[in-house]
Protein backbone atom coordinates (compact mmCIF):
# COMPACT_ATOMS: atom_id res chain seq x y z
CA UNK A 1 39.94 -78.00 38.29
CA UNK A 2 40.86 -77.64 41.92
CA UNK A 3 42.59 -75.22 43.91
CA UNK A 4 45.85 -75.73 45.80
CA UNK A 5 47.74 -74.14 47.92
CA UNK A 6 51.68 -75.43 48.79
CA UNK A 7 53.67 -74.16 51.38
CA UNK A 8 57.44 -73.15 50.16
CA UNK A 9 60.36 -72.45 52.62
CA UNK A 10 64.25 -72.16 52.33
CA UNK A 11 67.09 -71.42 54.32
CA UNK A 12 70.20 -72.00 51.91
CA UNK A 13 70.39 -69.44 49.10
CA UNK A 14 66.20 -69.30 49.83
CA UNK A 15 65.74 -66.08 47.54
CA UNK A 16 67.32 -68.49 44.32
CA UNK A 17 65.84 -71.56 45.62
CA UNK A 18 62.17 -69.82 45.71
CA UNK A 19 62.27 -68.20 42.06
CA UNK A 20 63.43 -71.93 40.97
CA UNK A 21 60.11 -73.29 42.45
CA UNK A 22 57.87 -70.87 41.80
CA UNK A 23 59.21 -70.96 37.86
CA UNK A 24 58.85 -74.68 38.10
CA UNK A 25 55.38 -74.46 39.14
CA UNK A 26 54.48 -71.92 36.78
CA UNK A 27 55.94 -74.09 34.05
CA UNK A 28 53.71 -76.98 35.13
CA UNK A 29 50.84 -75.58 36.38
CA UNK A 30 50.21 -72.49 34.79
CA UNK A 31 49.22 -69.36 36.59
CA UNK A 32 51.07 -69.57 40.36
CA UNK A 33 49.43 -66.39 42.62
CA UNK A 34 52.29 -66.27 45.44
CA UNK A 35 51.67 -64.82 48.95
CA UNK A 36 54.26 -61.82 50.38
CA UNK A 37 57.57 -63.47 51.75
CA UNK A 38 57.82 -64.36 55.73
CA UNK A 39 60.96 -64.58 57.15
CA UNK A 40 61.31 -66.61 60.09
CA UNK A 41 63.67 -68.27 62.70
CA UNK A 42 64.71 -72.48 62.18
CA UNK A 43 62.11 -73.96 64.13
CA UNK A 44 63.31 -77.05 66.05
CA UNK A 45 66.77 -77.01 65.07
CA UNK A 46 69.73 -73.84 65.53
CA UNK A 47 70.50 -72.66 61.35
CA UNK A 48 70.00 -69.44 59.40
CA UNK A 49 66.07 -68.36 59.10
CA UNK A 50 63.67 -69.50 56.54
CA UNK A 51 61.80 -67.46 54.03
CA UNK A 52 58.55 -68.78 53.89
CA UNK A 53 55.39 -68.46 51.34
CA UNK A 54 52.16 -69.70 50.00
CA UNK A 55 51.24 -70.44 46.64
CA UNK A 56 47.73 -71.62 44.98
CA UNK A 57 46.94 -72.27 41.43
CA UNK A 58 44.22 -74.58 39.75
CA UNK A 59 44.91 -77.76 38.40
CA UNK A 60 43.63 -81.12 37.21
CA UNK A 61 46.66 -83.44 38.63
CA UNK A 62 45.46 -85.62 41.80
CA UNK A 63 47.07 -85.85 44.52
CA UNK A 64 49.53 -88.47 44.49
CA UNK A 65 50.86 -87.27 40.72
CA UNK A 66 51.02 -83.61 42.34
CA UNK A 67 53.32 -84.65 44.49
CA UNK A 68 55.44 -86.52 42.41
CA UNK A 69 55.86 -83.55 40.64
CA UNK A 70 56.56 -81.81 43.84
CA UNK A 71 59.81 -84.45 44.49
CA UNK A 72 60.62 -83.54 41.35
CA UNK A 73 61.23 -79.70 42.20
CA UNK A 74 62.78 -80.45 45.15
CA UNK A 75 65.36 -82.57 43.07
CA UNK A 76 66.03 -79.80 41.00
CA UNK A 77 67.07 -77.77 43.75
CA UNK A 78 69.29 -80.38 45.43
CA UNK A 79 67.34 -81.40 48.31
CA UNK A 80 68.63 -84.65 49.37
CA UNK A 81 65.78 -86.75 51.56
CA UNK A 82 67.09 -87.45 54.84
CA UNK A 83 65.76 -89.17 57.98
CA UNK A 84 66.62 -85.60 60.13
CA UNK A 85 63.15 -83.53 60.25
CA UNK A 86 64.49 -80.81 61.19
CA UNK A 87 67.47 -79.31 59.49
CA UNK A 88 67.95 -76.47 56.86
CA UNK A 89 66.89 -76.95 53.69
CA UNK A 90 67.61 -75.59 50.11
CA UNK A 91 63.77 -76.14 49.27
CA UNK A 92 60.72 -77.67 51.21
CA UNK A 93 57.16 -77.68 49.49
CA UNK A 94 54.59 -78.55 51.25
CA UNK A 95 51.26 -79.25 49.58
CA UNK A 96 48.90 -77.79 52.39
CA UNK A 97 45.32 -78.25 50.91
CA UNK A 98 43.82 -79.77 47.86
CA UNK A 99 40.51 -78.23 47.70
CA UNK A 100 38.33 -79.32 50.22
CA UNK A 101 39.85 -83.02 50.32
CA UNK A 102 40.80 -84.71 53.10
CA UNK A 103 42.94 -87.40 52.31
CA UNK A 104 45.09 -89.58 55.06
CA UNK A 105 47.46 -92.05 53.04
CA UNK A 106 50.73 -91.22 53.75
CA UNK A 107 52.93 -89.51 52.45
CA UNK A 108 49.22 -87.20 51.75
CA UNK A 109 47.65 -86.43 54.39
CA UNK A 110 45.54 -82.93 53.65
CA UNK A 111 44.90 -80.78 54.61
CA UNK A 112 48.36 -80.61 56.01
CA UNK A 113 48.20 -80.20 60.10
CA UNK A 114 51.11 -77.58 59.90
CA UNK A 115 48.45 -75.09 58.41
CA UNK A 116 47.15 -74.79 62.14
CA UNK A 117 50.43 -75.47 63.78
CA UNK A 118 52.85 -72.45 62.56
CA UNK A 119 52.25 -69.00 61.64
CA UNK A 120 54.84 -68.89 58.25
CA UNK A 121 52.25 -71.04 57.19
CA UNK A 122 48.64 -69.86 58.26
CA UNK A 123 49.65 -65.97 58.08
CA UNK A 124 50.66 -66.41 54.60
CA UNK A 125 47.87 -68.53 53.69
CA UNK A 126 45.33 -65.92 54.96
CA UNK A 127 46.97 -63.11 53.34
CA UNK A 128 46.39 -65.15 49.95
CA UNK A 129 42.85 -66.93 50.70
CA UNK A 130 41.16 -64.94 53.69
CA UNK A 131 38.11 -66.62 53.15
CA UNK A 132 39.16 -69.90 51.96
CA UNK A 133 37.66 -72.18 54.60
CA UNK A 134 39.71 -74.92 55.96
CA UNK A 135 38.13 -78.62 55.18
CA UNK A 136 38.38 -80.02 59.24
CA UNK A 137 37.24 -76.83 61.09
CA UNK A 138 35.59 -75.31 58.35
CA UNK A 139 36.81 -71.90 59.66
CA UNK A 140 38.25 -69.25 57.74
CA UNK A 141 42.06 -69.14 56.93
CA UNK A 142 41.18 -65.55 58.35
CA UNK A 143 39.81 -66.55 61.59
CA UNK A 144 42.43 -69.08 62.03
CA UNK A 145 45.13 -66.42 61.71
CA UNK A 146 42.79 -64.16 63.97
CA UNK A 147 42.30 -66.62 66.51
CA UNK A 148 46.29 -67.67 66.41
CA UNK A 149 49.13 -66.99 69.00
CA UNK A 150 51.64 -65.53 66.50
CA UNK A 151 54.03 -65.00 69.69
CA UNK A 152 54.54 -68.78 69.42
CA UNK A 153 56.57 -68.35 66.43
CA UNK A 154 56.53 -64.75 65.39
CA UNK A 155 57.24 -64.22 61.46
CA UNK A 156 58.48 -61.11 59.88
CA UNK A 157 56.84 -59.88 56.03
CA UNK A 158 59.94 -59.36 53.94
CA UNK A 159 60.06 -57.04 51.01
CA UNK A 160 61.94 -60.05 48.67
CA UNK A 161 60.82 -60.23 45.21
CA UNK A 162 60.68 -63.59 43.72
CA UNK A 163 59.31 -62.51 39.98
């Protein structure tokens, strides 16, 4: 078995949206430990702010099948793939490490570079796995967040309930 962590975000009907995913992935997976909710602003684009979370749960699936599965949450909650990055979205999961792999063929490429890039990732993920220690720096998620300008793109805890 090997640990994962996704990243999960929404910014159309995000509290619905989240429960759907985190049920999904509880349905699949098993036991899903979720991270307290961020709220944030769009990043890159004007649009309504994101919640944002981490999950992590053990499993057997690789890589490529996990994501598969992953497309097929999305599907459930409408997300239509679309050449715009950036753009609000009923559901984006993000798988953000795979153990301590480091893979590079896309559309996998772990562990995910947004972990260091944006703080409604990284703040989540070291409120979930402190001492969890990233696979390319081989820091802490802890002293990542620590070390992190959270000015850049400040998030806000929210006290949403997705259980």
């Amino acid at each position: 078995m090997t640990t994962v962590f996704l990243g999960l975000g929404s910014n159309v009907e995000p509290e619905a949206n989240l429960r759907l995913a985190i049920a999904e992935l509880r349905k699949r997976f098993g036991k899903v430990v979720a991270s307290p909710v961020y709220s944030s602003a769009a990043h890159g684009f004007e649009g309504p702010e994101f919640l944002n979370l981490v999950v992590k749960f053990d499993t057997a699936v690789e890589p490529a099948a996990l994501h598969h599965e992953l497309e097929e949450i999305h599907a459930l909650a409408g997300r239509q793939r679309g050449c715009e990055k950036y753009l609000s979205r009923r559901l984006d999961i993000d798988l953000l490490l795979y153990g301590q792999e480091r893979i590079d063929r896309p559309p996998l490429r772990l562990p995910r570079k947004d972990i260091l890039e944006y703080s409604f990732v990284l703040k989540p993920l070291s409120d979930i796995a402190p001492d969890f220690r990233h696979p390319g720096t081989g820091k802490t998620m802890a002293e990542h967040w620590r070390e992190f300008d959270s000015q850049s793109h400040p998030v806000k805890q929210c006290d949403v309930v997705l259980e």
